[in-house]
N, C-alpha and C. Protein backbone atom coordinates (compact mmCIF):
# COMPACT_ATOMS: atom_id res chain seq x y z
N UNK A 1 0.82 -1.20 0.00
CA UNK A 1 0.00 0.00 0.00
C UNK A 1 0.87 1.26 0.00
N UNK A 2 2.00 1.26 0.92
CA UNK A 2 3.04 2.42 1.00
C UNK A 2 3.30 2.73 -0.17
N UNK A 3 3.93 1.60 -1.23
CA UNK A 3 4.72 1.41 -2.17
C UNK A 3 3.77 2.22 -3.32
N UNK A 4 2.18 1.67 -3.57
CA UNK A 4 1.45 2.01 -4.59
C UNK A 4 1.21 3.65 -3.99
N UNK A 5 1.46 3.86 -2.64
CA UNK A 5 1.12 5.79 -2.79
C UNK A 5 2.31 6.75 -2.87
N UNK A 6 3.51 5.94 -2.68
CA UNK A 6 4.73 6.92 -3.05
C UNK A 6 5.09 6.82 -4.40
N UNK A 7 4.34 5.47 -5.40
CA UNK A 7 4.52 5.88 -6.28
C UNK A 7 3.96 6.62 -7.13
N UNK A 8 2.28 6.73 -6.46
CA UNK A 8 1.36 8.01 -7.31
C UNK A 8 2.27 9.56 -6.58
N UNK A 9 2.42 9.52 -5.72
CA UNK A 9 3.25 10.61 -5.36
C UNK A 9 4.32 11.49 -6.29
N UNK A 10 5.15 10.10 -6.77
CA UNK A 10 6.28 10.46 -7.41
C UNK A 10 5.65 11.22 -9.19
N UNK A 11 4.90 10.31 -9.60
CA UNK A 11 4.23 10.42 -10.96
C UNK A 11 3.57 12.08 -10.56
N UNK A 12 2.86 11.95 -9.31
CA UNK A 12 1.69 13.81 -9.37
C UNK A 12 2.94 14.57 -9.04
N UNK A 13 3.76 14.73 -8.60
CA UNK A 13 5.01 15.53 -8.51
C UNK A 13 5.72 15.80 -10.15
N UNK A 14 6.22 14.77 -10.75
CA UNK A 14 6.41 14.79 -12.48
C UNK A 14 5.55 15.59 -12.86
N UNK A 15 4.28 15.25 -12.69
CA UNK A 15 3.42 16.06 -13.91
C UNK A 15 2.95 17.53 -13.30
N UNK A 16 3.28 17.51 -11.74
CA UNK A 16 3.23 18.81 -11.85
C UNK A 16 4.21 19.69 -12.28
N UNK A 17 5.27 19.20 -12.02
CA UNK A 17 6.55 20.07 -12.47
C UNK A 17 6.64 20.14 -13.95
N UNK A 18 6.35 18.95 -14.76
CA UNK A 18 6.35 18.99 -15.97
C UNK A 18 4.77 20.12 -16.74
N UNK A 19 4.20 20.02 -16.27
CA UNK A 19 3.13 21.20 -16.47
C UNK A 19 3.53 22.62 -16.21
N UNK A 20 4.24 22.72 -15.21
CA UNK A 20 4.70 24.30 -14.30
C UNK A 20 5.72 24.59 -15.72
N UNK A 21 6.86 23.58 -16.01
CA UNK A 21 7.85 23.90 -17.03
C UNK A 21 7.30 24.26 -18.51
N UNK A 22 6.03 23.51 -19.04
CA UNK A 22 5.25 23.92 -20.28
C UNK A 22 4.87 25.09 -20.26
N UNK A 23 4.35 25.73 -19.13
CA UNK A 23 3.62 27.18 -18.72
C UNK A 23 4.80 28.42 -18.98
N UNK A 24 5.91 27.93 -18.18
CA UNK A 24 7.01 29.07 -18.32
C UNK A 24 7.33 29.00 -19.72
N UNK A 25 7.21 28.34 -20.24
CA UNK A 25 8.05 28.35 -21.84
C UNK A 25 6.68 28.78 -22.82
N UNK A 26 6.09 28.90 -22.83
CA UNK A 26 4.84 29.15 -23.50
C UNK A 26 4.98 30.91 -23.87
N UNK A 27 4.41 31.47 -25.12
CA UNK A 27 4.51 33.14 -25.13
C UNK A 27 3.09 33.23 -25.27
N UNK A 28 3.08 34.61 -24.92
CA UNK A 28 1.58 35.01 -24.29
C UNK A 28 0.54 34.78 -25.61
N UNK A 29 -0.31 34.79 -25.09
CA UNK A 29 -1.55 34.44 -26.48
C UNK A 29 -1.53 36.21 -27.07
N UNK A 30 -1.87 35.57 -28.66
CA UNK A 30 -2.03 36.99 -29.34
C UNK A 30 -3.26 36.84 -30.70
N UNK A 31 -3.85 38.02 -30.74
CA UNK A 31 -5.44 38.12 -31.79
C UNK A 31 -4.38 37.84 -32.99
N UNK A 32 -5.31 36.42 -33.09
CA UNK A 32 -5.17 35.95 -34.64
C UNK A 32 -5.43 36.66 -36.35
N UNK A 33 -6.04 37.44 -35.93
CA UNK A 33 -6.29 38.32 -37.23
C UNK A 33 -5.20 39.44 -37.30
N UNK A 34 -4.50 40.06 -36.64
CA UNK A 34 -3.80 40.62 -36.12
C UNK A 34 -2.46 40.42 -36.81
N UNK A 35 -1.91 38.92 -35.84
CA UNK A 35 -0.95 38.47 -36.00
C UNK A 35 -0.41 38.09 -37.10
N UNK A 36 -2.22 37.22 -37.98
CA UNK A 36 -1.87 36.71 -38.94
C UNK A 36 -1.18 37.65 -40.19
N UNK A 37 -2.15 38.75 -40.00
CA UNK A 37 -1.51 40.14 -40.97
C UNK A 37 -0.26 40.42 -40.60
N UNK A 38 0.53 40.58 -39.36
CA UNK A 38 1.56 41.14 -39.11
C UNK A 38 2.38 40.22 -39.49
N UNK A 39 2.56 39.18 -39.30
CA UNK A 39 3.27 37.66 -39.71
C UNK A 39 4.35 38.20 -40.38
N UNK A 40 3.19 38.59 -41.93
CA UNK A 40 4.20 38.82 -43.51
C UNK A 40 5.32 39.59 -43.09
N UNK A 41 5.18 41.04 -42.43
CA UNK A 41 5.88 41.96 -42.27
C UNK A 41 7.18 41.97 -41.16
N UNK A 42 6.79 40.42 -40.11
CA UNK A 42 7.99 40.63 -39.08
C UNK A 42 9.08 40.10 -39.83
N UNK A 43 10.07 40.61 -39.66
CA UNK A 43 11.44 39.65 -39.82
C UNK A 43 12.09 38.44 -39.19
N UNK A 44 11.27 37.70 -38.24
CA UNK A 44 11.42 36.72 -37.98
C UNK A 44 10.67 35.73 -38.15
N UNK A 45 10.86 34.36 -38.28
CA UNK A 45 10.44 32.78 -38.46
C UNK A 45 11.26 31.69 -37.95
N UNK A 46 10.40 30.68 -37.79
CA UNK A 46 11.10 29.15 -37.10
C UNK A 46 11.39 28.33 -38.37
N UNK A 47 12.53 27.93 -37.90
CA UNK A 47 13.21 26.95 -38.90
C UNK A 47 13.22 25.85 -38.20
N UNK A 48 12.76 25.02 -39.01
CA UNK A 48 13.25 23.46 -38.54
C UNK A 48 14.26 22.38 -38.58
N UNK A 49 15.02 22.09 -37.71
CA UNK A 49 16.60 21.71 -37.93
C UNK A 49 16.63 20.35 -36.88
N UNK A 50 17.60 19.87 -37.29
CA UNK A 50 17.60 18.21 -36.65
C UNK A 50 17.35 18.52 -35.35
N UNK A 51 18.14 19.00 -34.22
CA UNK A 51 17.73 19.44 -33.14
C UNK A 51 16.68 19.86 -32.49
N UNK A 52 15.74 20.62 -33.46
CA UNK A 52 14.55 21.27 -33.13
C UNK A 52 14.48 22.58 -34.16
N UNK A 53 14.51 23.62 -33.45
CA UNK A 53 13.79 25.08 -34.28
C UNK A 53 15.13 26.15 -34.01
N UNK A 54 15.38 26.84 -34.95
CA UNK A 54 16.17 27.82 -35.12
C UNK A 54 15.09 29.38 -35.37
N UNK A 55 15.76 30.46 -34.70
CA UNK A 55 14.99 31.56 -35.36
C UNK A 55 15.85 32.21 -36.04
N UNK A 56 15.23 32.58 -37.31
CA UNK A 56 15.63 33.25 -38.59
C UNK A 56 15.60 34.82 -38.82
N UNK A 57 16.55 35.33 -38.87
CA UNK A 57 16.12 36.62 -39.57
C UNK A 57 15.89 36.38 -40.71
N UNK A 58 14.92 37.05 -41.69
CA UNK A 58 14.88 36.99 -42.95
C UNK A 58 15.67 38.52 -43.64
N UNK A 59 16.09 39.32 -42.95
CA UNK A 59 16.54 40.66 -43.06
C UNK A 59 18.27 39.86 -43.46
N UNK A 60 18.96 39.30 -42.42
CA UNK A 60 20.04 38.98 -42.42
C UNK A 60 20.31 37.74 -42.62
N UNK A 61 19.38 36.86 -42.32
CA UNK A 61 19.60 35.32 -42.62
C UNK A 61 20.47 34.92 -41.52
N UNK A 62 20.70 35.22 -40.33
CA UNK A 62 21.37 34.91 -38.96
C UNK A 62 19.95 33.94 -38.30
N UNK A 63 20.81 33.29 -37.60
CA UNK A 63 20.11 31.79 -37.29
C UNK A 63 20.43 32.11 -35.48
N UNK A 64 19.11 32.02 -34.82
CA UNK A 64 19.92 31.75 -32.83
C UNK A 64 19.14 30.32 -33.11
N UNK A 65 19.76 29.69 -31.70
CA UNK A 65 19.14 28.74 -31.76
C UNK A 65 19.25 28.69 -29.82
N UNK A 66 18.07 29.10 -29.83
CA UNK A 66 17.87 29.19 -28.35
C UNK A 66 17.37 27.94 -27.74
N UNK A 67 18.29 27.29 -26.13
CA UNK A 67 17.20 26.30 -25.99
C UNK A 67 15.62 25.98 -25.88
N UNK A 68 14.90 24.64 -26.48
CA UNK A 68 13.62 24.47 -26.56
C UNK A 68 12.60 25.42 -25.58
N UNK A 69 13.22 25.16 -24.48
CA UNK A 69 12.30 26.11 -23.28
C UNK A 69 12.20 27.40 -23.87
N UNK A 70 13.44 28.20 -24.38
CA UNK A 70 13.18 29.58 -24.35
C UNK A 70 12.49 29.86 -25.63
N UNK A 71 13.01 28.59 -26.70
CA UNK A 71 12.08 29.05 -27.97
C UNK A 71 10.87 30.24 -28.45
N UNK A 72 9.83 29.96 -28.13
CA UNK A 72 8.98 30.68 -27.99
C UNK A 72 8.91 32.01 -27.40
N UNK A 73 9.76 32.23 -26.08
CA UNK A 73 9.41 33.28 -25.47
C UNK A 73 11.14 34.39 -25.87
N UNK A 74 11.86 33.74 -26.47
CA UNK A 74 13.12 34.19 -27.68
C UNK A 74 12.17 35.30 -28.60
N UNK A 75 11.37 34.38 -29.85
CA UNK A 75 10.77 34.69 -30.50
C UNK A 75 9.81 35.92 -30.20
N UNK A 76 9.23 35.62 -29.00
CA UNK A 76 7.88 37.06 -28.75
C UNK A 76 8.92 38.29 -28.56
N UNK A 77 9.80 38.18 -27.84
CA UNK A 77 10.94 39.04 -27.31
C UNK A 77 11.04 40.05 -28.60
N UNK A 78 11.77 39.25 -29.79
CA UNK A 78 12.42 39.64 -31.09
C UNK A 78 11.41 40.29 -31.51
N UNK A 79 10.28 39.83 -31.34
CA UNK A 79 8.83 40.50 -32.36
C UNK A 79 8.77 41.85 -31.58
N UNK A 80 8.86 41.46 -30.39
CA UNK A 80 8.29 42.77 -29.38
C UNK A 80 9.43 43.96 -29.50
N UNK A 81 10.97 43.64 -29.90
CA UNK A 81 11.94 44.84 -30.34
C UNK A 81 11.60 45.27 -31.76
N UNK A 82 11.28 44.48 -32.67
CA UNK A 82 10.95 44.96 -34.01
C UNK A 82 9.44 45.75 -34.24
N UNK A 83 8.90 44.96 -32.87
CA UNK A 83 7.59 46.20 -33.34
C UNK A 83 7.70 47.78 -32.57
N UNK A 84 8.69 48.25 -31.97
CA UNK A 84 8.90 49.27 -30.95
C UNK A 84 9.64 50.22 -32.13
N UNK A 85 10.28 49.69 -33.00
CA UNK A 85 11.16 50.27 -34.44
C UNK A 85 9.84 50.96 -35.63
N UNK A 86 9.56 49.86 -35.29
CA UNK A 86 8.81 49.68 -37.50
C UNK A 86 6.59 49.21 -36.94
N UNK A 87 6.66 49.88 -35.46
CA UNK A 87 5.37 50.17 -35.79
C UNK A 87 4.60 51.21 -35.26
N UNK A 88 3.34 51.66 -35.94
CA UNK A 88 2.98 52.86 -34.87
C UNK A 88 1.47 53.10 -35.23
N UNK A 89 0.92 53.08 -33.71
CA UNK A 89 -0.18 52.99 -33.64
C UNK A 89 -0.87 54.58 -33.76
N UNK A 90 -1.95 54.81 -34.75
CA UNK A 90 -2.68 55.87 -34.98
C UNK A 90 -3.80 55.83 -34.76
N UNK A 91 -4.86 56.45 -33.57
CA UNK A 91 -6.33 55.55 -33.18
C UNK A 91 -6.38 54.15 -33.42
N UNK A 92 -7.13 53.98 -33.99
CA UNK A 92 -7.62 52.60 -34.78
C UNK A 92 -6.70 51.74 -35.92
N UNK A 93 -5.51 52.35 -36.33
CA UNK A 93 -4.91 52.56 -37.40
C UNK A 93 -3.40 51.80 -36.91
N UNK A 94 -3.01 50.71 -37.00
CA UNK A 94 -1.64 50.01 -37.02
C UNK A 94 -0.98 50.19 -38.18
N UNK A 95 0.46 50.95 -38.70
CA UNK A 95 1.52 51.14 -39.34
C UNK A 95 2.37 50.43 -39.23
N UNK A 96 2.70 49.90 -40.54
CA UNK A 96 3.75 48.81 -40.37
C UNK A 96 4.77 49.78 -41.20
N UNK A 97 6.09 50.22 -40.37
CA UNK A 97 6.97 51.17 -41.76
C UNK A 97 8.26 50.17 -41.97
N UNK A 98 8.84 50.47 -42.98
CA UNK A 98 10.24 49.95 -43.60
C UNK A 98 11.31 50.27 -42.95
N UNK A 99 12.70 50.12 -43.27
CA UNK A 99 13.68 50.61 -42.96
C UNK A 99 14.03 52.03 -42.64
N UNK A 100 13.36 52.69 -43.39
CA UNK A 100 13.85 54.04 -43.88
C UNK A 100 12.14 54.98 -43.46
N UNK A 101 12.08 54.59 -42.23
CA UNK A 101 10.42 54.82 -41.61
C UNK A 101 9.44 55.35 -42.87
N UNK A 102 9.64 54.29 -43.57
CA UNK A 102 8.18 54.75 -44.69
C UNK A 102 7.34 53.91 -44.28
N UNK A 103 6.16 54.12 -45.05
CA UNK A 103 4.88 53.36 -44.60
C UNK A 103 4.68 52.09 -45.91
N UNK A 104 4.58 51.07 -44.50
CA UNK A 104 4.34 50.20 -45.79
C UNK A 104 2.93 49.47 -45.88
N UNK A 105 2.32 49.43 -45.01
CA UNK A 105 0.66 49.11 -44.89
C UNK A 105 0.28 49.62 -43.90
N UNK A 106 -0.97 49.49 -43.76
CA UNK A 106 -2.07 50.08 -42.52
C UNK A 106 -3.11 49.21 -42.24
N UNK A 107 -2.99 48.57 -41.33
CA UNK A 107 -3.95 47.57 -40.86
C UNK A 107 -4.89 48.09 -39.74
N UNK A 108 -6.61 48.48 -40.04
CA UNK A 108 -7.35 48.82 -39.76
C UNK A 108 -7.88 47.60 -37.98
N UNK A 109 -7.76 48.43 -37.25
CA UNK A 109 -8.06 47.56 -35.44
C UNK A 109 -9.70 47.35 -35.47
N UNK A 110 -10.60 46.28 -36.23
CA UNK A 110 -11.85 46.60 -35.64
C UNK A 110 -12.67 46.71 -34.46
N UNK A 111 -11.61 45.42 -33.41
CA UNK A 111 -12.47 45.86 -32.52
C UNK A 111 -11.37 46.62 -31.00
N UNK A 112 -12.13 46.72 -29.95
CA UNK A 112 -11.22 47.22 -29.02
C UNK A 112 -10.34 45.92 -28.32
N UNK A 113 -10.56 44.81 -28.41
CA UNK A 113 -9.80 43.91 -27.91
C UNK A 113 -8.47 43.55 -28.91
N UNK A 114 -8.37 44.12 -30.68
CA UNK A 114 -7.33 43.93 -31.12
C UNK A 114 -6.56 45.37 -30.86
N UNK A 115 -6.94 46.65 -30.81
CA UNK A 115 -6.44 47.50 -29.82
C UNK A 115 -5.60 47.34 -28.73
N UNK A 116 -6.48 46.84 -28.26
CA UNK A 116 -5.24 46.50 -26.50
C UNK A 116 -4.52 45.61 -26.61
N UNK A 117 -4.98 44.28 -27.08
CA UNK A 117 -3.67 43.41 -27.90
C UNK A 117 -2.23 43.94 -28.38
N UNK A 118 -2.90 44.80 -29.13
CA UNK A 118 -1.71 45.12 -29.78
C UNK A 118 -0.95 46.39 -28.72
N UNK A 119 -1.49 47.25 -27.83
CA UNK A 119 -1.09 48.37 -27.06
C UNK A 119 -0.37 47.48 -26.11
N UNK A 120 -0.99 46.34 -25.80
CA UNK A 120 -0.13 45.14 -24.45
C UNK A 120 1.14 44.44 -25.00
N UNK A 121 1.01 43.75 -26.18
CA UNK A 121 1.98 43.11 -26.45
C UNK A 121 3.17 43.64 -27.60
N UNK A 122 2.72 44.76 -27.92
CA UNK A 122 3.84 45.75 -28.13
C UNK A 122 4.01 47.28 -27.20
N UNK A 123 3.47 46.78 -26.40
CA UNK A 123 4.05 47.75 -25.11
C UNK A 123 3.64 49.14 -25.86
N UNK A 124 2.75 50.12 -26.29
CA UNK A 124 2.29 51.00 -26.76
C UNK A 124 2.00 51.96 -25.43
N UNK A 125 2.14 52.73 -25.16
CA UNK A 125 1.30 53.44 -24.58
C UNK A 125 0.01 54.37 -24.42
């Protein structure tokens, strides 16, 4: 009886820790309509490599290859310095500009939750 509860013990201890470790590595949720538009315009993407995932500049073609855990939250990081450069919010009105701060699209916010999305996870004020 000891034996069968130190070993559910051992297993609910694993999966909690192994759950707690999925959570930290995870990047924050973001509006899919949003994102999906902004996608084209970030300079970064995941590559897939024997090891796992590399992130790409497509600007420079430089490769990190951060461990699995940080993967994801690497990636939001990079998005979140490139959108502080090359974006700018006008009311309702998201600007995506180029190198040389020109404008290169305007993606219309319909509602107020892709607003704050975007004011939260590119830190807007």
């Amino acid at each position: 009886m000891k034996k069968n509860l130190l070993l559910f013990a051992f297993f609910a201890i694993f999966m909690f820790l192994g759950i707690m470790a999925l959570k930290d590595g995870m990047a924050s949720p973001k509006n899919e309509r949003v994102y999906l538009i902004l996608e084209k315009y970030i300079p970064y993407t995941l590559e897939k490599r024997v090891g796992g995932y590399s992130i790409v500049s497509k600007e420079t073609g430089v490769k990190e290859k951060p461990p699995a855990k940080d993967l994801f939250l690497r990636l939001e990081q990079l998005e979140k310095l490139w959108g502080k450069d090359f974006l700018k919010l006008d009311n309702d009105i998201l600007i995506v500009l180029d190198k040389n701060k020109n404008e290169v699209t305007k993606i219309e916010l319909k509602t107020k939750e892709e607003k704050d999305w975007v004011k939260n996870y590119f830190n807007f004020n």
